[in-house]
N, C-alpha and C. Protein backbone atom coordinates (compact mmCIF):
# COMPACT_ATOMS: atom_id res chain seq x y z
N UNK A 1 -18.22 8.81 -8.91
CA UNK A 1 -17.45 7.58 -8.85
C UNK A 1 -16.79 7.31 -10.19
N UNK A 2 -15.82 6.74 -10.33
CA UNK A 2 -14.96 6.39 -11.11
C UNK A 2 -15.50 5.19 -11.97
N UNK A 3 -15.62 5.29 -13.53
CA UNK A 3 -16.57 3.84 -13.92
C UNK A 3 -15.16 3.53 -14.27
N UNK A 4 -15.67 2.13 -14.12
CA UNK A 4 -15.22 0.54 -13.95
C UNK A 4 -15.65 -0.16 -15.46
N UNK A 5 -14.56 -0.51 -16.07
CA UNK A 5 -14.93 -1.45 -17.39
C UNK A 5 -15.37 -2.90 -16.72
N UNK A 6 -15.97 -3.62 -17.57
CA UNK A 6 -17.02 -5.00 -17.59
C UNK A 6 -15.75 -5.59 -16.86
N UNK A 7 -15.88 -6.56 -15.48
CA UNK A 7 -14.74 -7.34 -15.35
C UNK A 7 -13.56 -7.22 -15.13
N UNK A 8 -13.92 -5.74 -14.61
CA UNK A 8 -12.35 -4.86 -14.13
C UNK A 8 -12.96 -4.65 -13.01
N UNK A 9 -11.56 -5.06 -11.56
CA UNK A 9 -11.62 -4.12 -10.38
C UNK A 9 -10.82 -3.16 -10.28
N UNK A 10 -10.63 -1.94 -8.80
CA UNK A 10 -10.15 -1.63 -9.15
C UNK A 10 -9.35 -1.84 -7.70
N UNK A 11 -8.27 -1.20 -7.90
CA UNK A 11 -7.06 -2.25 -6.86
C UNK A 11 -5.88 -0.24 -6.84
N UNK A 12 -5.98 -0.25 -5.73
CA UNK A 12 -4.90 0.99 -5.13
C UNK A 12 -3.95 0.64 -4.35
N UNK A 13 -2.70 0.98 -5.18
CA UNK A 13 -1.18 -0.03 -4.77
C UNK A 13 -0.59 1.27 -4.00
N UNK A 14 0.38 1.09 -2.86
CA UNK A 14 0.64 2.00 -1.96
C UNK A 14 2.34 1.91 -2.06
N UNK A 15 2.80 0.42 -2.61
CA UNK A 15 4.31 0.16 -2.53
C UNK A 15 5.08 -0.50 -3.20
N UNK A 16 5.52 -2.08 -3.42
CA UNK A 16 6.28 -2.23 -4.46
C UNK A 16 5.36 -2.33 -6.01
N UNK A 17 4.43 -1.99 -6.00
CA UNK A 17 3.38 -2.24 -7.42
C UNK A 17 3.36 -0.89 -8.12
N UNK A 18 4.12 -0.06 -7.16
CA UNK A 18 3.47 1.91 -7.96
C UNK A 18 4.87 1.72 -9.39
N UNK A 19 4.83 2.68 -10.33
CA UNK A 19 5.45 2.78 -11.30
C UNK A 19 6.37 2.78 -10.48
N UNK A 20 7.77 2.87 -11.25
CA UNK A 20 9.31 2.48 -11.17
C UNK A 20 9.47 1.95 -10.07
N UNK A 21 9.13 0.57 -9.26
CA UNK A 21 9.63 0.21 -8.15
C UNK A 21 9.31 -1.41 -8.63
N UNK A 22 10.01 -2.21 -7.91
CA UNK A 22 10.55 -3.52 -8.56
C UNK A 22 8.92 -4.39 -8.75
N UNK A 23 7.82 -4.74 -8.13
CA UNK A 23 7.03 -5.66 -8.85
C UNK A 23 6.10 -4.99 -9.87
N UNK A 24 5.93 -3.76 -10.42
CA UNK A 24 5.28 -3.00 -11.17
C UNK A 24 4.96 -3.74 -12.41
N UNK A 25 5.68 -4.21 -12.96
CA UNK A 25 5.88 -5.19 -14.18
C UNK A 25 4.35 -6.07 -14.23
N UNK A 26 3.99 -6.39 -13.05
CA UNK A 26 2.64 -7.36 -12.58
C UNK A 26 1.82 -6.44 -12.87
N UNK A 27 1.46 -5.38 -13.19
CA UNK A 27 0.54 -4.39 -13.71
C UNK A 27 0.40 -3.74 -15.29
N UNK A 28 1.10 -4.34 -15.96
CA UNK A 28 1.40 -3.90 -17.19
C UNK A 28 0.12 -4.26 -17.96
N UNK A 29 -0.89 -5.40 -17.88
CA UNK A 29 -2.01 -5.25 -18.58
C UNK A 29 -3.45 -4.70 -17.75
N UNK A 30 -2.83 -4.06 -16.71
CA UNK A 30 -3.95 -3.31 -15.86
C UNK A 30 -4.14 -1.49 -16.83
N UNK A 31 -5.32 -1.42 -16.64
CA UNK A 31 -5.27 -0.05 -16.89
C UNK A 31 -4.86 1.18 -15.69
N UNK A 32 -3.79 2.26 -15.57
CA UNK A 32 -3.55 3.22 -14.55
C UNK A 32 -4.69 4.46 -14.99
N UNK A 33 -4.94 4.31 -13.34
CA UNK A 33 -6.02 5.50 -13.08
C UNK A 33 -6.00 6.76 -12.32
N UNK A 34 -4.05 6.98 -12.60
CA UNK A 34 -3.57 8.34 -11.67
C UNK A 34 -3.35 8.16 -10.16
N UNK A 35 -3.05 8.98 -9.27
CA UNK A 35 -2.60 9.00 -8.14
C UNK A 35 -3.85 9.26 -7.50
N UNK A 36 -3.82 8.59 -5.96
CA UNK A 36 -4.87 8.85 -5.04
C UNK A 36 -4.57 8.86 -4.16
N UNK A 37 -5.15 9.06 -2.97
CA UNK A 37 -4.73 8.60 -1.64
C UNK A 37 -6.27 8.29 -0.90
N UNK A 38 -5.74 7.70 0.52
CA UNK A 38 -7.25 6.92 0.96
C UNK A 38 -7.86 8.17 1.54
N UNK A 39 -8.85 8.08 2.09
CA UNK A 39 -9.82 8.94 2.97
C UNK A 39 -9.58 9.04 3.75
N UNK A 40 -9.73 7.84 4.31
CA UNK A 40 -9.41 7.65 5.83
C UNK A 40 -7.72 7.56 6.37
N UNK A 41 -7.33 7.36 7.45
CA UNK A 41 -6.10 7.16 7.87
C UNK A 41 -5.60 5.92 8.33
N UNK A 42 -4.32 5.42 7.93
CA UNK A 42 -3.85 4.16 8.43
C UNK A 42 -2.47 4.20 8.73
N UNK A 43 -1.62 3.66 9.03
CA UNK A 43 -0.42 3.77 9.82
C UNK A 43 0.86 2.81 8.42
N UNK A 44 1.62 3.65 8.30
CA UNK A 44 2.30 3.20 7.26
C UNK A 44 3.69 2.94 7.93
N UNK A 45 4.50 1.56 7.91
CA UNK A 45 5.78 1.33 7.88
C UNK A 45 6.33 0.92 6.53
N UNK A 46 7.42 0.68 6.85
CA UNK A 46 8.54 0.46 6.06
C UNK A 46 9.71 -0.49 6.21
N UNK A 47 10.21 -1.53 5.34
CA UNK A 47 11.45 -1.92 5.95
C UNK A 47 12.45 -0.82 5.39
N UNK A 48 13.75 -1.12 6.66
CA UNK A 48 14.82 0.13 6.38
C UNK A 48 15.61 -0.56 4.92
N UNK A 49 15.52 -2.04 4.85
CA UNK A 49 15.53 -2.56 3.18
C UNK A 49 15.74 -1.37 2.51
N UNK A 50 14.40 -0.91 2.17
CA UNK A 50 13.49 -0.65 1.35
C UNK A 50 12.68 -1.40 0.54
N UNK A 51 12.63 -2.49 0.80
CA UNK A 51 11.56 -3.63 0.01
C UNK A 51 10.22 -3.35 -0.39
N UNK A 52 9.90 -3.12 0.58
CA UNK A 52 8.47 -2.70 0.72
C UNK A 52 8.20 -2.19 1.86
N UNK A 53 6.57 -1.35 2.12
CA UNK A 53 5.87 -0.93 3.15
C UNK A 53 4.57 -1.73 3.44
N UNK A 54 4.40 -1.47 4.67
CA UNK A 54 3.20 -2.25 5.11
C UNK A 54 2.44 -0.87 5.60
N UNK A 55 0.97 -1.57 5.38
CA UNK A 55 -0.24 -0.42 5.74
C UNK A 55 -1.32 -1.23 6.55
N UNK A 56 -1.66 -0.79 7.87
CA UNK A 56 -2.01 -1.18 9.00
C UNK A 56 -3.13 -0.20 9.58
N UNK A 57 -3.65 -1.37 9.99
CA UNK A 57 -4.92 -0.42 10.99
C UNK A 57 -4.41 0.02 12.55
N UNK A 58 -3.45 -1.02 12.86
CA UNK A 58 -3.02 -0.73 14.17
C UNK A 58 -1.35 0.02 14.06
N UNK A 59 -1.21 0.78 15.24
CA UNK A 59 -0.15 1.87 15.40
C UNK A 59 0.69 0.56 16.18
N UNK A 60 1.95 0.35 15.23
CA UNK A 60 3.27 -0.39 15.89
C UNK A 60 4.31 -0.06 16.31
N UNK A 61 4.44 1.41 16.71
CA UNK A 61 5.14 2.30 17.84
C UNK A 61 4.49 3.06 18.36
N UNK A 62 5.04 3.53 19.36
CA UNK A 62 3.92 4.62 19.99
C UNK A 62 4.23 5.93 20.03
N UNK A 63 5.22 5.92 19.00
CA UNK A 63 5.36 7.61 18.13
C UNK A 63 4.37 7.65 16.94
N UNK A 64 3.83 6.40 16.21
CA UNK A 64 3.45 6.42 14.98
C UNK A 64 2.05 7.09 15.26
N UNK A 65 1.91 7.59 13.75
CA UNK A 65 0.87 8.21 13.85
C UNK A 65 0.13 7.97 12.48
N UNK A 66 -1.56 8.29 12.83
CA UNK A 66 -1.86 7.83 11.23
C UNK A 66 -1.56 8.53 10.15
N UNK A 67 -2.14 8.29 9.18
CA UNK A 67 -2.04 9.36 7.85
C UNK A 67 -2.51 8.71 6.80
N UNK A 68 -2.82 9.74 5.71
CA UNK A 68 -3.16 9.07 4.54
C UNK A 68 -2.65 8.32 3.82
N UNK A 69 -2.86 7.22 3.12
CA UNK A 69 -1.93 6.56 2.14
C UNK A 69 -2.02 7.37 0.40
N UNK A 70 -0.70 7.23 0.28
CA UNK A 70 -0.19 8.00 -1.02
C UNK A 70 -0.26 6.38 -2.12
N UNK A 71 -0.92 6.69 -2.98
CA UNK A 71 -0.71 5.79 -3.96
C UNK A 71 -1.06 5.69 -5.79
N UNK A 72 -1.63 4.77 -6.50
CA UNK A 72 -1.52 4.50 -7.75
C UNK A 72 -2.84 3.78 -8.01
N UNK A 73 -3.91 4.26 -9.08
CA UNK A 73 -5.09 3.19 -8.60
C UNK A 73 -5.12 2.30 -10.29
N UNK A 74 -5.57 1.20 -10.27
CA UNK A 74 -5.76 0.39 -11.34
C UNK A 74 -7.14 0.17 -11.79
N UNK A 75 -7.31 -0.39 -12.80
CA UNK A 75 -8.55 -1.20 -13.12
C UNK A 75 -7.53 -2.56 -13.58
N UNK A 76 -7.83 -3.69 -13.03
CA UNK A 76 -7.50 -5.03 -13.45
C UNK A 76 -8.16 -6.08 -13.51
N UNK A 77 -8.15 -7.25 -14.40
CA UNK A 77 -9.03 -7.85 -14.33
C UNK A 77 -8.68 -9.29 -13.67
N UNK A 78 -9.75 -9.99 -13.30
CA UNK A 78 -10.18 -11.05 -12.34
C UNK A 78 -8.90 -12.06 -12.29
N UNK A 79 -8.63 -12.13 -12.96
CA UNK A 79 -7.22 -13.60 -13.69
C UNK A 79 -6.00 -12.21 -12.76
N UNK A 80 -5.41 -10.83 -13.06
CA UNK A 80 -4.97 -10.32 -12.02
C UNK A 80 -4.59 -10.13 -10.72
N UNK A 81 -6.26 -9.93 -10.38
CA UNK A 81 -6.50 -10.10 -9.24
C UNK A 81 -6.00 -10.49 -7.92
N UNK A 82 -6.23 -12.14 -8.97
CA UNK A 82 -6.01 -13.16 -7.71
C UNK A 82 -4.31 -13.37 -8.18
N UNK A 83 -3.39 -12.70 -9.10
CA UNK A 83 -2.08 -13.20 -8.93
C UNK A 83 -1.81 -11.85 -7.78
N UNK A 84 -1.99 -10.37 -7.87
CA UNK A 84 -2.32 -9.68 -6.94
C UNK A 84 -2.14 -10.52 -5.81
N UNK A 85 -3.52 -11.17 -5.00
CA UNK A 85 -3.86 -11.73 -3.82
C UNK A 85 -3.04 -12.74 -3.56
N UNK A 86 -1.67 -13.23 -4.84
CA UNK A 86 -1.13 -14.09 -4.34
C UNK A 86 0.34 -13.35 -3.67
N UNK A 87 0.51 -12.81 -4.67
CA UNK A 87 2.20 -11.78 -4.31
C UNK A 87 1.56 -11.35 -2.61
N UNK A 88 0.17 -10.49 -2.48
CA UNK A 88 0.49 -9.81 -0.75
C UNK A 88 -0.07 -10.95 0.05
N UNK A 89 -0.01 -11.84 -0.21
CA UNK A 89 -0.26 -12.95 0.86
C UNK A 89 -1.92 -12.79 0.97
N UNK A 90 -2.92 -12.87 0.45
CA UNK A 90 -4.01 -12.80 1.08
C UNK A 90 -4.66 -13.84 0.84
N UNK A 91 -5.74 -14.19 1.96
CA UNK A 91 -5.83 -14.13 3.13
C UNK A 91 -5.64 -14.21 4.27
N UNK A 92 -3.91 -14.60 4.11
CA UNK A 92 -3.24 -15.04 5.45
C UNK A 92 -2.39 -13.72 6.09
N UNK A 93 -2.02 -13.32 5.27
CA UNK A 93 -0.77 -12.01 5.80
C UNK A 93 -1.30 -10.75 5.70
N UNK A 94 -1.97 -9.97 4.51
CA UNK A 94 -2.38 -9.06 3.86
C UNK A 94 -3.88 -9.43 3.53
N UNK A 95 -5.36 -8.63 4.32
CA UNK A 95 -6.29 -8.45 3.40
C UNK A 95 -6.69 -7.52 2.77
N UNK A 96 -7.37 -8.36 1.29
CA UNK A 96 -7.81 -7.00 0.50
C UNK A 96 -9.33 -6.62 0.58
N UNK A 97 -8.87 -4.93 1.14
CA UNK A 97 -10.53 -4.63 1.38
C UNK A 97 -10.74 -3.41 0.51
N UNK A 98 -11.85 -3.58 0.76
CA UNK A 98 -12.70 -1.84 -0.06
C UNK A 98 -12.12 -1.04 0.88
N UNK A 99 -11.47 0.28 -0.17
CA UNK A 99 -11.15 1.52 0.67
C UNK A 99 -12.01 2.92 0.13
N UNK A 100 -12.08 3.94 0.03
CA UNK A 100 -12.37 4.67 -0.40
C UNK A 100 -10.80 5.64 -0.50
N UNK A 101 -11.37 6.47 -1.52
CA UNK A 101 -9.95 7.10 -2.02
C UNK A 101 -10.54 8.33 -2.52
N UNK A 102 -9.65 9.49 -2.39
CA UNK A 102 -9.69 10.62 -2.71
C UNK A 102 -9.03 11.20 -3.95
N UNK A 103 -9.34 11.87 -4.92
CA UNK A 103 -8.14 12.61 -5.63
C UNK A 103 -8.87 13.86 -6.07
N UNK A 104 -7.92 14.93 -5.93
CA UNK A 104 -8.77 16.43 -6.62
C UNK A 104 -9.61 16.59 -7.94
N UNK A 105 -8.56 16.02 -8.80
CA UNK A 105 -9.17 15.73 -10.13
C UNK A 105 -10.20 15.51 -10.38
N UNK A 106 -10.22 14.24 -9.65
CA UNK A 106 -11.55 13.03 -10.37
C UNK A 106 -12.15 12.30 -9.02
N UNK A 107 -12.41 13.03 -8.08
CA UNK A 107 -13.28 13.13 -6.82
C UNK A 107 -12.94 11.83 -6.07
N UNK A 108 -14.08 11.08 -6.04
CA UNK A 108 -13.94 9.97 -5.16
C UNK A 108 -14.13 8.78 -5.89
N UNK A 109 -13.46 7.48 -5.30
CA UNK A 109 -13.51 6.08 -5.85
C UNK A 109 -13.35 5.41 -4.88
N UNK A 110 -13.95 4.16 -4.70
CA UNK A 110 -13.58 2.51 -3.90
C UNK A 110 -13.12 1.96 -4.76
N UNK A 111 -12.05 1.74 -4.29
CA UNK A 111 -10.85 0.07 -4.31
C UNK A 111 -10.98 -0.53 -3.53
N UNK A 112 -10.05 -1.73 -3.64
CA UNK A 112 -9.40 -3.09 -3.40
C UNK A 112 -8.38 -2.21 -2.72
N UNK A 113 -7.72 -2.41 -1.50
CA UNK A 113 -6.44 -2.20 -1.03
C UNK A 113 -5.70 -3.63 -0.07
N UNK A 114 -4.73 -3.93 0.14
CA UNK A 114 -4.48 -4.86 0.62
C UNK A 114 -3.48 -3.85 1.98
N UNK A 115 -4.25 -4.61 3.22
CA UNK A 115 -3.80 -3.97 4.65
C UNK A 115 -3.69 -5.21 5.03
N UNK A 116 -2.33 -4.99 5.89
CA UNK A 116 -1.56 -6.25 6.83
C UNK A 116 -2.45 -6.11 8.19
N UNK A 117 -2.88 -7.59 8.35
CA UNK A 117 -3.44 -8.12 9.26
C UNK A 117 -3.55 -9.26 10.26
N UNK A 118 -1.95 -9.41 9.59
CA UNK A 118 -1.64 -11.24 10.21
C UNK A 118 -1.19 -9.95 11.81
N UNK A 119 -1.74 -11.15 12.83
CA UNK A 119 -1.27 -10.51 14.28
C UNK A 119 0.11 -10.81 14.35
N UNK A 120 0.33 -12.40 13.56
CA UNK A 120 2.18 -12.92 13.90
C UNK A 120 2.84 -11.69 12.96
N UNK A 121 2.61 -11.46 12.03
CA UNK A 121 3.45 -10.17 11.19
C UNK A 121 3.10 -8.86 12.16
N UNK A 122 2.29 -8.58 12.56
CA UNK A 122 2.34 -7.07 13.48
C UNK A 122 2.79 -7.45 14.73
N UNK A 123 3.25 -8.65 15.24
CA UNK A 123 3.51 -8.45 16.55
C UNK A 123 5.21 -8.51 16.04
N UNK A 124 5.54 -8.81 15.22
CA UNK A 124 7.07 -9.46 14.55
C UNK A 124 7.34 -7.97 14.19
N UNK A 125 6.68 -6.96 13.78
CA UNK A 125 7.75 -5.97 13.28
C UNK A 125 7.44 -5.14 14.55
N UNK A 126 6.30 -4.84 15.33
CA UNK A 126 6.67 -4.22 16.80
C UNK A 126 7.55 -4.65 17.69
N UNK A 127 8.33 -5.97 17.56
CA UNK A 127 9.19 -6.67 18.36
C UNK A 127 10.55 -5.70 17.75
N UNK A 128 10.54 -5.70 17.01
CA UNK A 128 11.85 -5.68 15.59
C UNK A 128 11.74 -4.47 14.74
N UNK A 129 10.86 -3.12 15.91
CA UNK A 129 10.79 -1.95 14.81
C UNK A 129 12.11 -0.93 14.97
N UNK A 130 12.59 -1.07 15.69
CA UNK A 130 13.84 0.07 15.88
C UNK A 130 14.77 -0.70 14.34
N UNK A 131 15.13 -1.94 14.65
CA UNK A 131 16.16 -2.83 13.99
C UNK A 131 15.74 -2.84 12.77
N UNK A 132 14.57 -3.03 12.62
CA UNK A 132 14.80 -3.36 10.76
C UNK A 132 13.54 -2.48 10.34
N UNK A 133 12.79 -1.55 10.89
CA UNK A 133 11.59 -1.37 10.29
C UNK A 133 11.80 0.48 10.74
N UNK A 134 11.04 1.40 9.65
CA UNK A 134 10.98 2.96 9.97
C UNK A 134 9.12 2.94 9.83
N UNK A 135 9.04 4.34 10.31
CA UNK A 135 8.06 4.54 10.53
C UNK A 135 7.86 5.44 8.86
N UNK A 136 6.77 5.77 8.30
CA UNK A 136 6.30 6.19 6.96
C UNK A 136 4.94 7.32 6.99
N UNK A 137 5.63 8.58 7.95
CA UNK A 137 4.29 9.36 8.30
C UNK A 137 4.29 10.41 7.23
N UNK A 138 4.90 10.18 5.86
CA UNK A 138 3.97 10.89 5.16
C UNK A 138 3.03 10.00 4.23
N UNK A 139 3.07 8.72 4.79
CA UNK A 139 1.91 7.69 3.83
C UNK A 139 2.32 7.49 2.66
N UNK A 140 3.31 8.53 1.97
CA UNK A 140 4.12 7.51 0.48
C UNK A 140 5.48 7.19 0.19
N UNK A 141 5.30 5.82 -0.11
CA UNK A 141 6.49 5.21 -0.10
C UNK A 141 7.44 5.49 -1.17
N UNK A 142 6.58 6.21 -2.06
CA UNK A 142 7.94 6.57 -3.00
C UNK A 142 8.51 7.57 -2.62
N UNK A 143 7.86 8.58 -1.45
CA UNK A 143 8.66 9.64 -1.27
C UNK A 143 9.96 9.10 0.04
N UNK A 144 9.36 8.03 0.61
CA UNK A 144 10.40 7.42 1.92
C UNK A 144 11.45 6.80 0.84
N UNK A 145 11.35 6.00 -0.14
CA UNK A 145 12.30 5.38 -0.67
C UNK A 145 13.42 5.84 -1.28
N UNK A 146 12.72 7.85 -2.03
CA UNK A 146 13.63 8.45 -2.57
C UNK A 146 14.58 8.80 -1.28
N UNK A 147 14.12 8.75 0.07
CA UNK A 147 14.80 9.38 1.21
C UNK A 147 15.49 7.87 1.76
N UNK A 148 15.03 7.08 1.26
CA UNK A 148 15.23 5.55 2.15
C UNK A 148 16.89 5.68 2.59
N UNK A 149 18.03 6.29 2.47
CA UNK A 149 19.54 6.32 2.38
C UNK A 149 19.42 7.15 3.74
N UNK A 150 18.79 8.34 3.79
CA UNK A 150 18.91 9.18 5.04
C UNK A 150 17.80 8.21 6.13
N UNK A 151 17.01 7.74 5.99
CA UNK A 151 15.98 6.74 6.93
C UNK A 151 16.99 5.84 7.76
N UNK A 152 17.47 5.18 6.78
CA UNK A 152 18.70 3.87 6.95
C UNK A 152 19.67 4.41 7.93
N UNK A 153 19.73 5.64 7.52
CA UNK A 153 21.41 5.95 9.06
C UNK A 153 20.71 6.49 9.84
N UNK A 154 19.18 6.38 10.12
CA UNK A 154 19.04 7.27 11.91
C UNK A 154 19.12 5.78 12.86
């Protein structure tokens, strides 16, 4: 397991929080702890925006399929946290749970991840997924975003 300084969690960002993408800036007194991805599988969209992605337990097409999430892991501390829990909406829109996470390097770790769980937000982008939302089956959003231009015209 990955040690944890006194009063640090640790928190695995999947979308607008990873380096070069617009709220990253909110991480600048976090410590980065390299790339990971989860263990388990979860279902990744996208707006065709590109704003951001959402990461879900439930499949909101019925092409989607699960996969790992591609991401960025932190240590941050408590005062963080909760500005964190304020940007993804939690506990109303987005909760943040323990995930487990993989990386070759440096084996295994639990985070903090924040997964969308409001039913009115998953029933709103299954209403509205052709129109404004893509599907994200390789689980990272920086690789959909570098593609986000070819996503946008299917």
């Amino acid at each position: 397991m990955h040690k944890v300084k006194e009063k640090e969690e640790l928190v695995f960002v999947y979308g607008s929080l990873r380096r070069g993408l617009q709220n990253h800036h909110k991480l600048e007194s976090s410590t980065y702890r390299g790339e990971w991805r989860t263990d388990r599988k979860y279902f990744m969209t996208g707006m065709k925006s590109g704003a951001y992605p959402y990461v879900s337990l439930e499949q909101l097409h019925e092409d989607q399929a699960p996969t790992h999430i591609h991401g960025e892991l932190y240590g941050v501390s408590e005062d963080l946290l909760r500005v964190l829990d304020a940007l993804e909406g939690h506990p109303t829109q987005y909760m943040r749970q323990k995930v487990d996470l993989v990386n070759d390097a440096h084996g295994r770790a639990t985070a903090y991840m924040y997964i969308l769980e409001s039913s009115e937000l998953l029933e709103g982008i299954r209403a509205n997924f052709k129109k404004r939302f893509i599907d994200v089956p390789s689980g990272d959003w920086m690789r959909a975003e570098r593609s986000k231009s070819i996503l946008c015209d299917l």
